[in-house]
Protein backbone atom coordinates (compact mmCIF):
# COMPACT_ATOMS: atom_id res chain seq x y z
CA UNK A 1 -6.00 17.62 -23.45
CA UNK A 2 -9.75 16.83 -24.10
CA UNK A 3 -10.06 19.76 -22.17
CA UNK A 4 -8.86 21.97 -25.20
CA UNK A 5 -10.24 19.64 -27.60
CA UNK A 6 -13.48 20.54 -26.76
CA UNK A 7 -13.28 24.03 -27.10
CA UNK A 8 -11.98 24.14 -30.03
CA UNK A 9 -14.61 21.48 -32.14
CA UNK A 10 -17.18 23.44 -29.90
CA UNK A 11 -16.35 27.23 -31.34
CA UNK A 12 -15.74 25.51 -34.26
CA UNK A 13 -19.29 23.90 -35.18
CA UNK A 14 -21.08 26.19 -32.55
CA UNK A 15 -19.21 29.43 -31.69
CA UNK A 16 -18.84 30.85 -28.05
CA UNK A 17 -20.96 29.33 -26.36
CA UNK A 18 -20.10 25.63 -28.40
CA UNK A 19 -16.87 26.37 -26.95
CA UNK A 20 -18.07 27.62 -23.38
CA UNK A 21 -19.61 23.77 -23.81
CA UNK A 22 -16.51 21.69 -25.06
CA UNK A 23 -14.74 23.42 -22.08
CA UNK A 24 -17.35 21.34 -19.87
CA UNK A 25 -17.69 18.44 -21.61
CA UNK A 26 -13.33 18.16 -21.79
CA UNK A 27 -12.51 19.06 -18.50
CA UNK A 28 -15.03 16.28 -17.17
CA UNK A 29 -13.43 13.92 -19.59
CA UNK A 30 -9.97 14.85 -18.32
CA UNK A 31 -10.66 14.28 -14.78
CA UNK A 32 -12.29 10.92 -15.45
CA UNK A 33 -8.94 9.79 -17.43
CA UNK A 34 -6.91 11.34 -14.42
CA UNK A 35 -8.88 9.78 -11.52
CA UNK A 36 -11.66 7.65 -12.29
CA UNK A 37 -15.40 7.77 -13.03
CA UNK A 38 -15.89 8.55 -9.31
CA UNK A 39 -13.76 12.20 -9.49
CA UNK A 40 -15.27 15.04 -9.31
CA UNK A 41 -14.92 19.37 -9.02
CA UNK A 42 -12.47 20.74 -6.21
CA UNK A 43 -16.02 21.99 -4.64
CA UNK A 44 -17.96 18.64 -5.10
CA UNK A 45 -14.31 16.86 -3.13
CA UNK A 46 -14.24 19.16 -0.28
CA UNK A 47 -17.79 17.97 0.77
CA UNK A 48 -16.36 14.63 0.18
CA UNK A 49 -13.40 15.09 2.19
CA UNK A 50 -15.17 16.60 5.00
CA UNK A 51 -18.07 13.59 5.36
CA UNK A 52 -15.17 11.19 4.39
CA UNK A 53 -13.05 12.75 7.84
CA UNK A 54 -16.55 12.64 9.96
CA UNK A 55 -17.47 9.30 9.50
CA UNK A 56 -13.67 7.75 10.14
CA UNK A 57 -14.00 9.73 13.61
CA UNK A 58 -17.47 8.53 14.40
CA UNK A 59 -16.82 5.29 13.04
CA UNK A 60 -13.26 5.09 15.09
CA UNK A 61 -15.27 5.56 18.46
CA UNK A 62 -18.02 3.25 17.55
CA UNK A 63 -15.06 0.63 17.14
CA UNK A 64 -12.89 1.12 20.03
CA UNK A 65 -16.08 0.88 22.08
CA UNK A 66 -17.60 -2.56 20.78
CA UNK A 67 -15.57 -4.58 23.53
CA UNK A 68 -17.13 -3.15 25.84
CA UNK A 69 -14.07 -0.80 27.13
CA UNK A 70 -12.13 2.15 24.70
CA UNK A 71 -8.37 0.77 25.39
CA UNK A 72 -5.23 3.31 26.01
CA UNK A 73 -3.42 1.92 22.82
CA UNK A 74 -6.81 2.63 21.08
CA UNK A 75 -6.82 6.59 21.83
CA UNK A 76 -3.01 6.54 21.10
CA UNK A 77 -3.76 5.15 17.75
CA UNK A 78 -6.29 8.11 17.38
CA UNK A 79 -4.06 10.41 18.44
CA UNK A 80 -1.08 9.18 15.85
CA UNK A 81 -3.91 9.46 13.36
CA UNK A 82 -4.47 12.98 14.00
CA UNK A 83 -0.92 14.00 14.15
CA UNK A 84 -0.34 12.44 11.00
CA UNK A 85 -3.18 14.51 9.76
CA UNK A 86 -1.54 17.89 10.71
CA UNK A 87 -4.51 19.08 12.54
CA UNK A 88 -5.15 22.57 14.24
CA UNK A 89 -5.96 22.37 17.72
CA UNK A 90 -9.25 23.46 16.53
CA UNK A 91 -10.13 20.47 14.20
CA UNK A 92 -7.99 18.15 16.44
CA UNK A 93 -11.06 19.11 19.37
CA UNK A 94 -13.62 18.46 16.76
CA UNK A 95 -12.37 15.25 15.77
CA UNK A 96 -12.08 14.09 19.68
CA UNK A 97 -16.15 15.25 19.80
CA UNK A 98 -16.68 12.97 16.73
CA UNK A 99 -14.91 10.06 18.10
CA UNK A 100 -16.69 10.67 21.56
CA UNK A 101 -20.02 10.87 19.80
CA UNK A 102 -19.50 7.75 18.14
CA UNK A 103 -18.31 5.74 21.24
CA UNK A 104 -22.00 7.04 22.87
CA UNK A 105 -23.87 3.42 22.53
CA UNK A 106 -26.79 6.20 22.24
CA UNK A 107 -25.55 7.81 19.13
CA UNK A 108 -27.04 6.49 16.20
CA UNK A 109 -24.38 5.76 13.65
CA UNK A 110 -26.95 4.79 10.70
CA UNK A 111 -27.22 8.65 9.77
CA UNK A 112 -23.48 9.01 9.65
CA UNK A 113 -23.67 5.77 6.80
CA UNK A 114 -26.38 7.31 5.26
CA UNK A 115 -25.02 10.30 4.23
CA UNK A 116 -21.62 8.85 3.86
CA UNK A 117 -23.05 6.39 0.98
CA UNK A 118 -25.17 9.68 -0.18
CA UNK A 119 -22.51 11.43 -0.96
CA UNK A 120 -19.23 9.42 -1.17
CA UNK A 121 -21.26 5.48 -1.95
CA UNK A 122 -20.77 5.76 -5.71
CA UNK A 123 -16.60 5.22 -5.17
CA UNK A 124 -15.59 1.99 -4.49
CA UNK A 125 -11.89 3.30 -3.92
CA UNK A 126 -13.51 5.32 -0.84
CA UNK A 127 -15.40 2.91 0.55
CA UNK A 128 -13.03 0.55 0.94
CA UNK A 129 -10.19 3.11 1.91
CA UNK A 130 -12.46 3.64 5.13
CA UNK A 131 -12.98 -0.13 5.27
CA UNK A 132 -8.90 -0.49 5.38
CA UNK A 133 -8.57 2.35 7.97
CA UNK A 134 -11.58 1.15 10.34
CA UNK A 135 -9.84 -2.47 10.19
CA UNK A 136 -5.95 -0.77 11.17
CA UNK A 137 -7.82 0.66 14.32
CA UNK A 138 -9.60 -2.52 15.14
CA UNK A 139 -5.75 -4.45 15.33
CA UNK A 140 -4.57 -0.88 17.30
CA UNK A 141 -4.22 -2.87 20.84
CA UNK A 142 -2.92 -5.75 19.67
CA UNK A 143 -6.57 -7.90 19.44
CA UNK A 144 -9.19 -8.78 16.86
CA UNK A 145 -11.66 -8.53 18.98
CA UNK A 146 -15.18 -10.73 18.17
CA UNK A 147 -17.18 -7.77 18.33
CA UNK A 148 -15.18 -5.80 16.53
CA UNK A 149 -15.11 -7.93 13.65
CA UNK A 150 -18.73 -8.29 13.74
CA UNK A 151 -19.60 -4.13 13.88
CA UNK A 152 -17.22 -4.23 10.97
CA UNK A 153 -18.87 -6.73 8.88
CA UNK A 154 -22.10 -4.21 9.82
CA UNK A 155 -20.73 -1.96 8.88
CA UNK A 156 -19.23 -3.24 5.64
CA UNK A 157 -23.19 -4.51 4.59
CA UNK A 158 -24.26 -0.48 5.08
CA UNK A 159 -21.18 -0.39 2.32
CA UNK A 160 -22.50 -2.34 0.25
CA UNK A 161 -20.51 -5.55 1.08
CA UNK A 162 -21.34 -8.76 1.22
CA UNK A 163 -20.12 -10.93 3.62
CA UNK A 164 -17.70 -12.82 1.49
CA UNK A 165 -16.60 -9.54 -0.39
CA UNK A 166 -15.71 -8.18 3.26
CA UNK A 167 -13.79 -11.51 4.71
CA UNK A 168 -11.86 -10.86 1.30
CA UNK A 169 -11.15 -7.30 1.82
CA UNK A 170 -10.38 -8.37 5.74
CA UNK A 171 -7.94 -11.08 5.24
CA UNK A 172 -5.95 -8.90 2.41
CA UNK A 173 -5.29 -6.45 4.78
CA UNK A 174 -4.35 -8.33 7.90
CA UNK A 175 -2.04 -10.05 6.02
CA UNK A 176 -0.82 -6.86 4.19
CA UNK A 177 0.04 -5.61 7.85
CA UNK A 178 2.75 -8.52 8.04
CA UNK A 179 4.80 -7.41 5.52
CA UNK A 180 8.32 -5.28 5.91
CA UNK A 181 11.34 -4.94 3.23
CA UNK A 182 13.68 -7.82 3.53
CA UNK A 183 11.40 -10.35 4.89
CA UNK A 184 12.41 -13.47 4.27
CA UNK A 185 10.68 -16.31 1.85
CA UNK A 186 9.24 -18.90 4.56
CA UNK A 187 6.25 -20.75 3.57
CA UNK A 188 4.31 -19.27 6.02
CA UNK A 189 5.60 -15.78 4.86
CA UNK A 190 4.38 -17.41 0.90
CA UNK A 191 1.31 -18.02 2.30
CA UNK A 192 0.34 -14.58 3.94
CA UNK A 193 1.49 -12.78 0.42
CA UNK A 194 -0.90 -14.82 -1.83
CA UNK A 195 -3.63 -13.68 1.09
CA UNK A 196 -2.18 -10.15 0.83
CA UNK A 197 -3.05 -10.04 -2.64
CA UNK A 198 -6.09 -11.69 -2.77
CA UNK A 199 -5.50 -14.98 -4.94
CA UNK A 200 -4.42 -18.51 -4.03
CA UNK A 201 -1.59 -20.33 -4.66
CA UNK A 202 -2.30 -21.97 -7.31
CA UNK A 203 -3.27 -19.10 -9.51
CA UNK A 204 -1.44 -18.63 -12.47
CA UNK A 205 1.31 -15.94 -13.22
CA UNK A 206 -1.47 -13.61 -15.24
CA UNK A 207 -4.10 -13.43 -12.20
CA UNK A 208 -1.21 -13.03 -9.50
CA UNK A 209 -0.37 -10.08 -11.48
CA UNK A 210 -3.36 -8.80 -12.49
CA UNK A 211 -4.68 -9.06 -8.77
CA UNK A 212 -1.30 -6.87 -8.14
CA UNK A 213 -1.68 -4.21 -10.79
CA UNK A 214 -5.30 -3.81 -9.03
CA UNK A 215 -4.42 -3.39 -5.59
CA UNK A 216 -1.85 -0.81 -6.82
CA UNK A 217 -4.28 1.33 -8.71
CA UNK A 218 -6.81 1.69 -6.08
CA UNK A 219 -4.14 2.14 -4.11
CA UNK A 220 -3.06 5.05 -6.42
CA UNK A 221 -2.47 8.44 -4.67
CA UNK A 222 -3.59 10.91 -7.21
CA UNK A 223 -6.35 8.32 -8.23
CA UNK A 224 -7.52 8.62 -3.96
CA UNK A 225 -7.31 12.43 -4.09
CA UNK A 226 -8.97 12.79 -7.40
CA UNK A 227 -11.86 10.74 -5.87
CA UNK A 228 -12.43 13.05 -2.64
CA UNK A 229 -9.64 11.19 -0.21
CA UNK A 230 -7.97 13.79 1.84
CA UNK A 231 -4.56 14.54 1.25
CA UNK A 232 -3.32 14.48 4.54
CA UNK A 233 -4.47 10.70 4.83
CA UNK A 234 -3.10 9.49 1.69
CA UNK A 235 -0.02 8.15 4.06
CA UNK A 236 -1.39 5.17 5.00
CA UNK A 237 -2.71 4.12 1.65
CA UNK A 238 0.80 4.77 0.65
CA UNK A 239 1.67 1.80 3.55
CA UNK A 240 -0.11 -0.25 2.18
CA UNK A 241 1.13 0.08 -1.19
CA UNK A 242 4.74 -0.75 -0.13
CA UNK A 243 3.54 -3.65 1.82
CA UNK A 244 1.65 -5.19 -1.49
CA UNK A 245 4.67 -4.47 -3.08
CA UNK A 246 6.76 -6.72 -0.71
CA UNK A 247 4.40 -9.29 -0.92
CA UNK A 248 4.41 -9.25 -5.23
CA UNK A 249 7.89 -9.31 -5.17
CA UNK A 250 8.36 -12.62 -2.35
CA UNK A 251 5.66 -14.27 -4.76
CA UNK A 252 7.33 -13.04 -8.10
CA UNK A 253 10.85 -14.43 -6.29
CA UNK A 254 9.03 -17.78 -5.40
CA UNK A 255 8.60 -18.28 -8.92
CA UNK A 256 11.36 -16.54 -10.55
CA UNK A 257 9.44 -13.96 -12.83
């Protein structure tokens, strides 16, 4: 729309190359409507994509190795995670090398956070989408292990998290992982979906739903892909959409909205 807009006022007032402008100047205005401040050209998201991919490997072998031992239901995890992805044998091999590197003790992972935050830091949506899928591995084998916890608060601070801001972010999502369709309303169940969603119980119907219609958004497929979030992983920020949805709609039953 602004897209078209642009070309038009620009060959209008300044001829061809006006117009060559307003082409520019629309088309960034269109994908910031579409996806955010933090989208960007199909070029400029490939490199995103690509350091986005390298750093959940890395990062995935860094965490299965801070107890000490990588677990069996920790490389079946990875391996769902790569099937889900669709990936060659080729990239499948690469991935395993990542994940390998990053379990190395040796390796050092502030490079790989470096460049992530170089050249993906300035979206909060992908920042925390790695956040959520660094905390689903830590829960693969059933634990929440101590030092788990505490390489992910690390590496939450290289995200630019504070320590409160992550415990937030941490306790949304393990209690977003308790939620199916059909649960039923216990008062523990009450509990975990005001956690979910990041409010208390006593907040009022505006912020419940306001803290809802957030989640959602960031939660947004098209918004994720427009922001350098590779399609193939969009899946499990899907998940987690459904299971804030659940949790809205035991809350939104609790007080019959």
């Amino acid at each position: 729309m602004f897209k078209l807009i642009g070309v038009v006022a620009g060959y209008y007032f300044l001829g061809f190359w006006g117009a060559l402008l307003g082409f520019f100047l629309g088309s960034s205005i269109d994908r910031v409507r579409a996806y955010g401040s933090g989208a960007m050209n199909p070029l400029q998201n490939a490199v995103r994509q690509t350091v986005f991919l390298e750093t959940v490997f890395i990062s995935m072998g860094r965490l299965a190795k801070a107890d000490g031992r990588v677990s069996q239901d920790e490389i079946e995890h990875v391996e769902q995670f790569m099937q889900k992805l669709g990936m060659t044998a080729e990239h499948r091999l690469q991935a395993i090398a990542l994940f390998k590197q990053g379990a190395d003790p040796a390796f050092d992972i502030e490079q790989t956070f470096a460049r992530f935050m170089a050249v993906c830091g300035q979206t909060r949506n992908l920042k925390e989408m790695l956040l959520v899928y660094l905390i689903v591995m830590a829960l693969a084998d059933g634990h929440f292990h101590p030092a788990e916890e505490a390489l992910l608060t690390e590496i939450a601070g290289r995200l630019g998290y504070g320590r409160d801001a992550f415990k937030h972010l941490l306790d949304m999502v393990l209690n977003q992982s308790h939620f199916g369709a059909g649960q039923a309303v216990t008062a523990d169940a009450l509990d975990d979906a005001y956690k979910a969603l990041g409010v208390g119980k006593d907040a009022t119907d505006a912020e419940v739903k306001r803290a809802y219609r957030k989640l959602m958004s960031q939660y947004h497929p098209d918004k994720l892909m427009g922001q350098g979030l590779p399609a193939d992983m969009i899946a499990m920020a899907t998940e987690q959409a459904k299971e804030i949805q659940v949790a809205y709609d035991m809350i939104k039953k609790s007080r019959n909205l």
